[in-house]
Protein backbone atom coordinates (compact mmCIF):
# COMPACT_ATOMS: atom_id res chain seq x y z
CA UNK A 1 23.18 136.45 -54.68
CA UNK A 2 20.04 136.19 -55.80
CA UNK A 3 19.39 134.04 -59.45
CA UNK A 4 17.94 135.23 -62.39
CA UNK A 5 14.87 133.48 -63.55
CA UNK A 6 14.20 132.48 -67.00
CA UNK A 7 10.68 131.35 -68.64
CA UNK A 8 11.94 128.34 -71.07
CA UNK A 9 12.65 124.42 -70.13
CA UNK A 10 16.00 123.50 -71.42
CA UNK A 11 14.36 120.60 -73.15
CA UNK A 12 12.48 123.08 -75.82
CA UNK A 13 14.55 126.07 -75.77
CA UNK A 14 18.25 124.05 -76.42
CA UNK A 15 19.23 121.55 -79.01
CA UNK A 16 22.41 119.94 -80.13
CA UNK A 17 22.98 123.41 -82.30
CA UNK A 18 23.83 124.66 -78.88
CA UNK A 19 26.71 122.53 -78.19
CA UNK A 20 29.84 122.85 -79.66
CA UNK A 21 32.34 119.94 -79.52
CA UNK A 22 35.99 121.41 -80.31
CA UNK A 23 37.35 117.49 -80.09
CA UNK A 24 36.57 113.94 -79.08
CA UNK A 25 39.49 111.76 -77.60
CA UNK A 26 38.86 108.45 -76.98
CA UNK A 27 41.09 107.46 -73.68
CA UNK A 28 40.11 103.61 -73.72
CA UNK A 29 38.78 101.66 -76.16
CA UNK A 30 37.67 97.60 -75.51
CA UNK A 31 34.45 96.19 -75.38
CA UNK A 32 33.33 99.26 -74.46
CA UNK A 33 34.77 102.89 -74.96
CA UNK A 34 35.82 105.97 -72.69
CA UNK A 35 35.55 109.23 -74.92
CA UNK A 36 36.66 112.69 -73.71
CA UNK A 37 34.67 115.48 -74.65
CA UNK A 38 36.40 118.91 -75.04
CA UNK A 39 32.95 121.17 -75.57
CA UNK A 40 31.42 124.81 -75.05
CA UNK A 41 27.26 125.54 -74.75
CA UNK A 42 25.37 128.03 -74.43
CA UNK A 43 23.93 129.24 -70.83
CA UNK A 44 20.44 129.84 -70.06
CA UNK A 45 21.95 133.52 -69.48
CA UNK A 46 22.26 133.31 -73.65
CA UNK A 47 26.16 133.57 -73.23
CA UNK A 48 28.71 130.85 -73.68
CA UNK A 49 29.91 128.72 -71.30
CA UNK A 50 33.44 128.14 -70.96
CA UNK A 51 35.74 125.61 -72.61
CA UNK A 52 35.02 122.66 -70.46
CA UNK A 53 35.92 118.60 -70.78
CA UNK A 54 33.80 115.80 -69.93
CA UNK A 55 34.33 111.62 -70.37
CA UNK A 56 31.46 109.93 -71.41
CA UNK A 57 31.46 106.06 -71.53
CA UNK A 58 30.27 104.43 -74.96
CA UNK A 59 28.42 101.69 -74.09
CA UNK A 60 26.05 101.55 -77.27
CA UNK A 61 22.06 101.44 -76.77
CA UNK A 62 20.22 98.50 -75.57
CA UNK A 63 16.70 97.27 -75.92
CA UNK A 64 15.13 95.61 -72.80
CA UNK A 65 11.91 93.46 -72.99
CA UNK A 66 8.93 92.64 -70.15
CA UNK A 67 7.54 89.78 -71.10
CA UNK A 68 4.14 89.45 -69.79
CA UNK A 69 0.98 87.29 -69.98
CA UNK A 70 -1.89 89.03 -69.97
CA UNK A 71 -4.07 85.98 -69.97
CA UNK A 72 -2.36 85.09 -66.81
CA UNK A 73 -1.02 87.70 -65.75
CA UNK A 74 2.15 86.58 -65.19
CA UNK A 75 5.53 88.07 -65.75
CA UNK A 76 8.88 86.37 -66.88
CA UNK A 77 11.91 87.28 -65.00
CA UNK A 78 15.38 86.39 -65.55
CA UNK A 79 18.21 85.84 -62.66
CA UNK A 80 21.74 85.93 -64.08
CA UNK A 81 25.37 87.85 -62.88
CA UNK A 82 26.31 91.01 -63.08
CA UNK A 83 29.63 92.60 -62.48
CA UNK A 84 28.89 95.93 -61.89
CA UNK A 85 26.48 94.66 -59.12
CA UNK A 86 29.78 93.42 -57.25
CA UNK A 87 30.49 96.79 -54.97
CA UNK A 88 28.76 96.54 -51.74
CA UNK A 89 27.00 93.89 -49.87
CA UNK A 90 24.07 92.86 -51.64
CA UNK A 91 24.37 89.88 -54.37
CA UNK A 92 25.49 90.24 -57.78
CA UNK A 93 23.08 88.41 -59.11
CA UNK A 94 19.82 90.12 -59.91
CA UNK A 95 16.07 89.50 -60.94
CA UNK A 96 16.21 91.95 -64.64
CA UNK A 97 13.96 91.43 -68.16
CA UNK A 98 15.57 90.33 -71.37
CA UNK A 99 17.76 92.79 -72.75
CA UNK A 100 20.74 93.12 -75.10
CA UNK A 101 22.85 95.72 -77.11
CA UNK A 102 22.39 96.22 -80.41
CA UNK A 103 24.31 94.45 -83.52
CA UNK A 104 25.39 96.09 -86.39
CA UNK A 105 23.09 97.22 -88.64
CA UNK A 106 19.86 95.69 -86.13
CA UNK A 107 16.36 97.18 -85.11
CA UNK A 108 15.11 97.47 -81.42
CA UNK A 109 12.47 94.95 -82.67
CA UNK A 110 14.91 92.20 -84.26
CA UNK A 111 17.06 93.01 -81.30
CA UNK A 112 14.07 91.76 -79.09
CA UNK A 113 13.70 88.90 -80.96
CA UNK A 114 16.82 87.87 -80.85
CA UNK A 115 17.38 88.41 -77.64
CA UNK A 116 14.27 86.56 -76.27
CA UNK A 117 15.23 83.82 -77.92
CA UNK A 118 18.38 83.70 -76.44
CA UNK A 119 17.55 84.33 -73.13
CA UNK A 120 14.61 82.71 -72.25
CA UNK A 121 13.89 80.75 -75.85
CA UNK A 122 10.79 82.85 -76.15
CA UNK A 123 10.41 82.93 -80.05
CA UNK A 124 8.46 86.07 -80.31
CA UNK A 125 7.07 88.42 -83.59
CA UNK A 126 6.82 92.09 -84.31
CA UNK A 127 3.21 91.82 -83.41
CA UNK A 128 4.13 90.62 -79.67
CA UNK A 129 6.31 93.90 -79.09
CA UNK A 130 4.16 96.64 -77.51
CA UNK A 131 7.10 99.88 -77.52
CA UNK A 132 6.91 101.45 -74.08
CA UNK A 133 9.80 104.61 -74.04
CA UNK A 134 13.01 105.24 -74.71
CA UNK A 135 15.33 106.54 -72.08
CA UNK A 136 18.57 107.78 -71.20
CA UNK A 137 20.12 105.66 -68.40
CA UNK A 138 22.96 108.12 -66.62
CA UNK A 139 22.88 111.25 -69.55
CA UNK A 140 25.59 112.77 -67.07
CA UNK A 141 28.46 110.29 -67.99
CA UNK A 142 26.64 107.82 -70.51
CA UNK A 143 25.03 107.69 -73.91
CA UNK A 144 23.26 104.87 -73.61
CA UNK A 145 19.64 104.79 -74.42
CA UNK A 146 17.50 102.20 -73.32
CA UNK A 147 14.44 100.76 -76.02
CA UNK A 148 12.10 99.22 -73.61
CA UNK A 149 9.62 96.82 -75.15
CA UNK A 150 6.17 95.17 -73.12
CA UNK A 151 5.99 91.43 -75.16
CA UNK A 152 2.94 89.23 -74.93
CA UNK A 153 3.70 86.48 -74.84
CA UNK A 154 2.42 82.50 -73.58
CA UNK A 155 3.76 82.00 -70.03
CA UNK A 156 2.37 78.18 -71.00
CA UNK A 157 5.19 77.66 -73.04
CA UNK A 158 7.74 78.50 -70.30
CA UNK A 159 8.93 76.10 -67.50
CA UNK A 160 10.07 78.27 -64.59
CA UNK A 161 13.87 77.22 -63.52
CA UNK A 162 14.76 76.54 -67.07
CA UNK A 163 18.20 77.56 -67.70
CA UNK A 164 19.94 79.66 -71.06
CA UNK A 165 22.04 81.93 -72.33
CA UNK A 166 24.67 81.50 -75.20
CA UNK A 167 28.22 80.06 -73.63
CA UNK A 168 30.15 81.92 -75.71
CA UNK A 169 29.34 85.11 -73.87
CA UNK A 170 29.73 83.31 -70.72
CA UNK A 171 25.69 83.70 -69.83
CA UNK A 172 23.95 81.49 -67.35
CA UNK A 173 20.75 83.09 -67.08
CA UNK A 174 17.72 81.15 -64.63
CA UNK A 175 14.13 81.84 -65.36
CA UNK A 176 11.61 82.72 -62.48
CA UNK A 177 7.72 82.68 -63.60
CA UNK A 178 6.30 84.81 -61.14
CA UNK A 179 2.77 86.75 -60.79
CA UNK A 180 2.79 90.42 -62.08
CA UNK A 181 1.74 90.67 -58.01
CA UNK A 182 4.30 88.80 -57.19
CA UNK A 183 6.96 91.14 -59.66
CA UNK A 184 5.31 94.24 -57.68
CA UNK A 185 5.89 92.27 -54.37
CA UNK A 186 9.41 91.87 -55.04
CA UNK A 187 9.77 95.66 -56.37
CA UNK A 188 8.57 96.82 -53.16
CA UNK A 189 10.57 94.77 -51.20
CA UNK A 190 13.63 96.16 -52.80
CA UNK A 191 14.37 92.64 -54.16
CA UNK A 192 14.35 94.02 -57.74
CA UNK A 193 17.57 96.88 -58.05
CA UNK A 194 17.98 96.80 -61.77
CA UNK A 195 16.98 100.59 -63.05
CA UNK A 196 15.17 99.00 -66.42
CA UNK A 197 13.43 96.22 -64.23
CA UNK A 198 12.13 98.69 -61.96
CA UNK A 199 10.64 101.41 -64.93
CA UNK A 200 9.45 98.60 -66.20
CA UNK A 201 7.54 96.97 -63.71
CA UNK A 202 6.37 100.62 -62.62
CA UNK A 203 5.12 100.81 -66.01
CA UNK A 204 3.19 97.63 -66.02
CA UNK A 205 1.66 98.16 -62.61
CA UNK A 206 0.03 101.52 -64.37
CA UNK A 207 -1.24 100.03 -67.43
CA UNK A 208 -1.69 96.66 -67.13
CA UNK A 209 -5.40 96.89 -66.65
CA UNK A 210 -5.74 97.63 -70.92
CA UNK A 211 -4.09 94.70 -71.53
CA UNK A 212 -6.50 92.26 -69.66
């Protein structure tokens, strides 16, 4: 059977007034949360859909930061492990930028902050933070969004190797100084596997050029 064709992109002919959630169950709550959506929306057709459930995971929104040198051109990477990296054969323990979830009541920026400082013991401002996008990291079965930040920062002031992370959340996170050719080299080699590493770095090898 032959589709129908319609003119409009989802993006700017639905919004949220087209969804209709009849109820939210939440079927696990810990650290993080597993809600079950019980929804109806309307079709590109203009009808209704039908009464349909979905579980979305709750993970909160994160902010992720690139630290890069311009004057240098260097790029700060961090090396720490990740469980959700464990399935398969490759190592759980990936090159990624700073990132963190939010605390209550926090901005994307003081997020950054904080988390550079934590991570890497970058003390960085407002005025270091260069906003890059927001994204959606897996809108089929997630919420989260993703605040990704470029930060200038002195790549002086780092010693490549250096160790941190807070113990209390179990962190043991390794530093690697590397060339933004170097970053690229290790994209390419498919060396670099986390998705906000790799827009990231994408990003940078665009536009890096305005920042020299």
């Amino acid at each position: 059977m032959k589709s129908k064709k319609y003119k409009s992109l989802a993006m700017f002919s639905f919004n949220n007034h087209d969804v209709s959630v009849r109820s939210v169950k939440t079927r696990y709550q810990g650290f993080f949360k597993m809600n079950e959506y019980s929804l109806q929306h309307t079709l590109f057709s203009g009808k209704q859909s039908q009464l349909f459930t979905r579980e979305v995971f709750e993970r909160g929104d994160a902010v992720v930061v690139m630290p890069y040198d311009p004057t240098l051109d260097k790029v700060l990477l961090i090396e720490q492990f990740r469980p959700g990296a464990l399935r398969g054969d490759d190592s759980p323990w990936l090159l990624e930028f700073i990132a963190g979830m939010f605390d209550a009541n926090e901005t994307a920026v003081e997020v950054a902050i904080r988390e550079a400082k934590e991570e890497a013991d970058l003390t960085l401002n407002e005025d270091d933070l260069v906003p890059i996008m927001e994204y959606l990291s897996s809108p089929g079965g997630m919420s989260e969004r993703i605040h990704l930040y470029l930060a200038h920062f002195d790549s002086n002031t780092v010693k490549s190797g250096s160790v941190y992370g807070l113990p209390k959340e179990n962190e043991d996170i390794l530093l690697h100084l590397v060339s933004r050719t170097k970053a690229l080299e290790l994209l390419t080699q498919g060396k670099i596997t986390n998705a906000a590493t790799v827009i990231g770095l994408q990003w940078l090898a665009l536009n890096y050029q305005r920042y020299l």
